[in-house]
PDB file of N, CA and C in Angstrom:
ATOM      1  N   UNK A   1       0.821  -1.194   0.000  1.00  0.00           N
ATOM      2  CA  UNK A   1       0.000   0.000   0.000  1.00  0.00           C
ATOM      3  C   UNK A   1       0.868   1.263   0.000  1.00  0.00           C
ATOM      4  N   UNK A   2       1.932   1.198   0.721  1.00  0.00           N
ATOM      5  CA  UNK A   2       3.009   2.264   0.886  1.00  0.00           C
ATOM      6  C   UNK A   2       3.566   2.767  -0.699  1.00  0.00           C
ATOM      7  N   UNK A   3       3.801   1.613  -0.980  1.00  0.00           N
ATOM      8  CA  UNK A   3       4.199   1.597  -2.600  1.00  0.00           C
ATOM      9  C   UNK A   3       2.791   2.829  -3.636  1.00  0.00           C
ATOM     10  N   UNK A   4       1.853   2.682  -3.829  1.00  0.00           N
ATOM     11  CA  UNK A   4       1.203   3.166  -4.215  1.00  0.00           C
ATOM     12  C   UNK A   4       0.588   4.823  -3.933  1.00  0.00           C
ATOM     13  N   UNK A   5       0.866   4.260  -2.557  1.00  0.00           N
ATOM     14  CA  UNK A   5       0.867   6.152  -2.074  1.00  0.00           C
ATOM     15  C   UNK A   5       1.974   6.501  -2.782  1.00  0.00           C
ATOM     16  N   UNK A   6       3.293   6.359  -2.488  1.00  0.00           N
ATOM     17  CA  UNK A   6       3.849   6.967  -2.749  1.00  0.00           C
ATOM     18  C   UNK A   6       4.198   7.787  -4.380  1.00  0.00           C
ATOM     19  N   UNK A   7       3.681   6.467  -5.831  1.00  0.00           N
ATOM     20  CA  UNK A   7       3.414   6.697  -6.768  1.00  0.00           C
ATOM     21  C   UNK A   7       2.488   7.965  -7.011  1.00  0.00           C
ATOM     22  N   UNK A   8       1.525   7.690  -6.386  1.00  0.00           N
ATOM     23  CA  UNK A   8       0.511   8.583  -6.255  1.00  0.00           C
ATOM     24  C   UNK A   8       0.602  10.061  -5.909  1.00  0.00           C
ATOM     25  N   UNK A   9       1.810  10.141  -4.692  1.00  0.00           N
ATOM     26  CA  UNK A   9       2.165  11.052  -4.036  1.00  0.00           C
ATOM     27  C   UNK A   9       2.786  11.612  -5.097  1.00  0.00           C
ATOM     28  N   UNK A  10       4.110  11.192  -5.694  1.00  0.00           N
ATOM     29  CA  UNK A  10       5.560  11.552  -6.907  1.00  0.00           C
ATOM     30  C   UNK A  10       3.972  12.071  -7.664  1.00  0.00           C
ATOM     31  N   UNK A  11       2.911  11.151  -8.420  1.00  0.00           N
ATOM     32  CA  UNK A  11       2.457  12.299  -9.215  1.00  0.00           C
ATOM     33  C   UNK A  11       1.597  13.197  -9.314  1.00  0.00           C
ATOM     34  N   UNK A  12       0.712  13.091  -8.296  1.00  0.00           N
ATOM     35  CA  UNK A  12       0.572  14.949  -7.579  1.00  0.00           C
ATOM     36  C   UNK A  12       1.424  16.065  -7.399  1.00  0.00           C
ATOM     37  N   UNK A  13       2.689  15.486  -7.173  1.00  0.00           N
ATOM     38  CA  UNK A  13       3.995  16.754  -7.147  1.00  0.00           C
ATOM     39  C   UNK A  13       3.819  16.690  -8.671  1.00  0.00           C
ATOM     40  N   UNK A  14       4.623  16.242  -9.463  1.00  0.00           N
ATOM     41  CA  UNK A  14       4.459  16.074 -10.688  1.00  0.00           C
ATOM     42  C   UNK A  14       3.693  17.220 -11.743  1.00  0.00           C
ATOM     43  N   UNK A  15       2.379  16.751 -12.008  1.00  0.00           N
ATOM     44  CA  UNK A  15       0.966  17.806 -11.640  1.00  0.00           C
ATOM     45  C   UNK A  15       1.387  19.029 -11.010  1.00  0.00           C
ATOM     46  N   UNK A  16       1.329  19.154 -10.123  1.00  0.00           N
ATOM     47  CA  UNK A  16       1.693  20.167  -9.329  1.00  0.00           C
ATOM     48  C   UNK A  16       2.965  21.096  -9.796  1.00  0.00           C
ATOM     49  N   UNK A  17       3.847  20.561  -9.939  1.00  0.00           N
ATOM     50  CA  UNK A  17       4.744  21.233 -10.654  1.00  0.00           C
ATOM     51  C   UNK A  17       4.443  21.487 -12.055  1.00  0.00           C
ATOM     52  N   UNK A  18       4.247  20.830 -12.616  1.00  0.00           N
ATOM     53  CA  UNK A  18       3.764  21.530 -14.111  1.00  0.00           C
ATOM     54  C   UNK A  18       2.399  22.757 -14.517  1.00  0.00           C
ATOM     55  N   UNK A  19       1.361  22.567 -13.105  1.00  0.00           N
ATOM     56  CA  UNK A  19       0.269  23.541 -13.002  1.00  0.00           C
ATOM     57  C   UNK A  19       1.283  24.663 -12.420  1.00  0.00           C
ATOM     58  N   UNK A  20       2.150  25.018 -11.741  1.00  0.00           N
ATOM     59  CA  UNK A  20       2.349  25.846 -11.201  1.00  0.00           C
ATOM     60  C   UNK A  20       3.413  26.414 -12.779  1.00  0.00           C
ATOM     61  N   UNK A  21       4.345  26.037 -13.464  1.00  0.00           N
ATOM     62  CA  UNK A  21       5.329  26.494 -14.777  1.00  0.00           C
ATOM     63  C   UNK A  21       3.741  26.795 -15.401  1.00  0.00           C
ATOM     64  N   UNK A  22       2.457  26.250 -15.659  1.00  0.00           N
ATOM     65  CA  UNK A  22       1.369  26.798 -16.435  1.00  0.00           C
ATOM     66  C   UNK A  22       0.880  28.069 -15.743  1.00  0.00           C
ATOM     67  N   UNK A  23       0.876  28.043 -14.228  1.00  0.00           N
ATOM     68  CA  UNK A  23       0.405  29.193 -14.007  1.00  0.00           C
ATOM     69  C   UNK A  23       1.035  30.914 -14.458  1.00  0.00           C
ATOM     70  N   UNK A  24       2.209  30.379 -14.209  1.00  0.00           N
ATOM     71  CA  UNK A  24       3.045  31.662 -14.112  1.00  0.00           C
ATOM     72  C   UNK A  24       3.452  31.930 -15.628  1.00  0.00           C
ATOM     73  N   UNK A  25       3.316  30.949 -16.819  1.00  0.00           N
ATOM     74  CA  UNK A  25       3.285  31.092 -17.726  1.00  0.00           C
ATOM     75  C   UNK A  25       2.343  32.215 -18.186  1.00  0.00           C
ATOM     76  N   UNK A  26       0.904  31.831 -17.829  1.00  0.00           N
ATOM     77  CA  UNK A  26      -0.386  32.585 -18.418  1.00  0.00           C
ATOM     78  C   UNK A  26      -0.768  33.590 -17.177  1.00  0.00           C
ATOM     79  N   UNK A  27      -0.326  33.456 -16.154  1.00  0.00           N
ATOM     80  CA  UNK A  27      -0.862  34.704 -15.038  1.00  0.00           C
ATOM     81  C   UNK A  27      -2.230  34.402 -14.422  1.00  0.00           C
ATOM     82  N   UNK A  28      -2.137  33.476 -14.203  1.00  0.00           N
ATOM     83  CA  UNK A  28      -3.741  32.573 -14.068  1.00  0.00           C
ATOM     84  C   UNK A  28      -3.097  32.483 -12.286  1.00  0.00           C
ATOM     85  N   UNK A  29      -4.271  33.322 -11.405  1.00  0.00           N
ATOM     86  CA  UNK A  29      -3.938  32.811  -9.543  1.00  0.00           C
ATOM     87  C   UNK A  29      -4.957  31.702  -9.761  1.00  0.00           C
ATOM     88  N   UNK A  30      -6.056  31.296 -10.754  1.00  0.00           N
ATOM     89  CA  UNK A  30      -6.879  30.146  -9.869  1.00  0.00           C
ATOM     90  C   UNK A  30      -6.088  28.945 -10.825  1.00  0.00           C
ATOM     91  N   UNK A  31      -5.273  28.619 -11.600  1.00  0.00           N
ATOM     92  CA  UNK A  31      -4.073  27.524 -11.956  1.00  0.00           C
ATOM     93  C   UNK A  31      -3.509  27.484 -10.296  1.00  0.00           C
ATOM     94  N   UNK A  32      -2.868  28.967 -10.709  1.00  0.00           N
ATOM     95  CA  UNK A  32      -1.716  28.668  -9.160  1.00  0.00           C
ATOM     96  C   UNK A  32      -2.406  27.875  -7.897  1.00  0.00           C
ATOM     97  N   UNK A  33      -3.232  28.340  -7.452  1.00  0.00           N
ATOM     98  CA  UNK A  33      -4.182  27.706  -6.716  1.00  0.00           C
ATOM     99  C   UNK A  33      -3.723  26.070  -6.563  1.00  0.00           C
ATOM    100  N   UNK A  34      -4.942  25.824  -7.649  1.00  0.00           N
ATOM    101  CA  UNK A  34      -5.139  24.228  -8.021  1.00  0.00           C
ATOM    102  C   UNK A  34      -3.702  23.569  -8.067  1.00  0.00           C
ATOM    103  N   UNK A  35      -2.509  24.484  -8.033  1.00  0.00           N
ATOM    104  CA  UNK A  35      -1.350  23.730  -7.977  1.00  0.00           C
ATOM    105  C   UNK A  35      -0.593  23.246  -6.605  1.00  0.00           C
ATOM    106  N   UNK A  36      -1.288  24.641  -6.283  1.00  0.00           N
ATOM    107  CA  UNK A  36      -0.742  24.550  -4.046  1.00  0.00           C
ATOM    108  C   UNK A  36      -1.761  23.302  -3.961  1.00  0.00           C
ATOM    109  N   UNK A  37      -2.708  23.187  -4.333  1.00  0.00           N
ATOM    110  CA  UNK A  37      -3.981  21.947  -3.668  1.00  0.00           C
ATOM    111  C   UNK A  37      -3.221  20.557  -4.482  1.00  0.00           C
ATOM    112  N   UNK A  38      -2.796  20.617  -5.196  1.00  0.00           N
ATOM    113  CA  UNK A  38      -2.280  19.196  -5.821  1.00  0.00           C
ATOM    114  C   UNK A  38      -0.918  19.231  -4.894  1.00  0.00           C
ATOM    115  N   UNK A  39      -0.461  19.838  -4.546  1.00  0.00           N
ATOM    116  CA  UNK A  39       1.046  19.607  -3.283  1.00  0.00           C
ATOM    117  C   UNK A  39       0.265  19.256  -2.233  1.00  0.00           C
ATOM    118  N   UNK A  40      -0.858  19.688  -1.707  1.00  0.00           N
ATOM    119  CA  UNK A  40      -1.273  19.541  -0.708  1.00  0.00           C
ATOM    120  C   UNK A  40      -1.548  17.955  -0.709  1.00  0.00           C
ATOM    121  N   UNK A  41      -2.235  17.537  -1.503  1.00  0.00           N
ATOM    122  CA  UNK A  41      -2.984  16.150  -1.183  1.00  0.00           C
ATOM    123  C   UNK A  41      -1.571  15.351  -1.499  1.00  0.00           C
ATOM    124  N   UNK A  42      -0.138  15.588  -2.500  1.00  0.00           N
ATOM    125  CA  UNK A  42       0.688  14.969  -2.077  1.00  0.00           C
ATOM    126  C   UNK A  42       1.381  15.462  -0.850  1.00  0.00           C
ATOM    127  N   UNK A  43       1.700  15.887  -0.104  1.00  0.00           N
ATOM    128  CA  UNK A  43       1.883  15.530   1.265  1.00  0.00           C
ATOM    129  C   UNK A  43       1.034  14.748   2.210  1.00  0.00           C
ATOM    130  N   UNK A  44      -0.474  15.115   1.787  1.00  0.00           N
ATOM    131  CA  UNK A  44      -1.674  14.397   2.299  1.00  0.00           C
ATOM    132  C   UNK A  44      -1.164  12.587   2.322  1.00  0.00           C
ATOM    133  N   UNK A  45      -0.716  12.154   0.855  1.00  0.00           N
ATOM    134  CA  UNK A  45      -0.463  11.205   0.558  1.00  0.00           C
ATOM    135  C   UNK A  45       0.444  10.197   1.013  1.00  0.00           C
ATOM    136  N   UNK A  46       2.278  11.701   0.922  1.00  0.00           N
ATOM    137  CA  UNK A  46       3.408  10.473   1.308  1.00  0.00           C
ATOM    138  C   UNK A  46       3.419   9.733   2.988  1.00  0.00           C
ATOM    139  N   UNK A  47       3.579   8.845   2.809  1.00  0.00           N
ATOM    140  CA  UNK A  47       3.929   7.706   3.663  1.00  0.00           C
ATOM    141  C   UNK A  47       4.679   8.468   5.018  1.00  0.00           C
ATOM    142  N   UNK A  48       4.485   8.409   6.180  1.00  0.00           N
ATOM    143  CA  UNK A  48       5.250   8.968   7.329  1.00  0.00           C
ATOM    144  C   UNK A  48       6.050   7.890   7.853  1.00  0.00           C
ATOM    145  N   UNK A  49       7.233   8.432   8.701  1.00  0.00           N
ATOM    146  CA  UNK A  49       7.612   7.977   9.444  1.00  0.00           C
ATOM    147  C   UNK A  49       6.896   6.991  10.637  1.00  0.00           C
ATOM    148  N   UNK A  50       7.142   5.913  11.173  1.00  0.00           N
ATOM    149  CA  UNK A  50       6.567   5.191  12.152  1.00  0.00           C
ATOM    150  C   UNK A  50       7.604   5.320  13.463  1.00  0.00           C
ATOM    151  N   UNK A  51       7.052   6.393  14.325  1.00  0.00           N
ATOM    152  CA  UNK A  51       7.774   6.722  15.242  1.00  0.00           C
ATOM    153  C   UNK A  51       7.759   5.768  16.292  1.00  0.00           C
ATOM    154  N   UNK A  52       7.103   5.203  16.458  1.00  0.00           N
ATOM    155  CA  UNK A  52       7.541   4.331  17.651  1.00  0.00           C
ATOM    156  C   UNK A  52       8.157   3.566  17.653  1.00  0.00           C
ATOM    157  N   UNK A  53       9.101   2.797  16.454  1.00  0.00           N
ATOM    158  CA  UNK A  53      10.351   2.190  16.162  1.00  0.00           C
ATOM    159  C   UNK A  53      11.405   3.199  17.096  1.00  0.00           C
ATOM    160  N   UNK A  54      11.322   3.998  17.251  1.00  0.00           N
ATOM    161  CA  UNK A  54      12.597   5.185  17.686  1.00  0.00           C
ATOM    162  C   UNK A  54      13.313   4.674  18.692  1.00  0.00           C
TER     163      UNK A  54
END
């Protein structure tokens, strides 16, 4: 399952990075937007640390 988040995660950044080079391309804040929200749900996504191994 870890495996797949993390795919998932890489391509929301992905996305995310290319909405944000589109935003600033065309001057579009609701692109920029939708690009902070596609980072968001990949962090939402990647896999954490399991702290109680520590």
């Amino acid at each position: 399952m870890t495996v797949l988040r993390m795919l998932l995660a890489v391509f929301f950044v992905l996305a995310g990075l290319g909405g944000i080079v589109s935003a600033v391309r065309r001057g579009n804040l609701f692109d920029l937007v939708g690009a902070v929200l596609l980072f968001t749900i990949a962090a939402a996504l990647w896999p954490r640390r399991d702290r109680s191994r520590i």
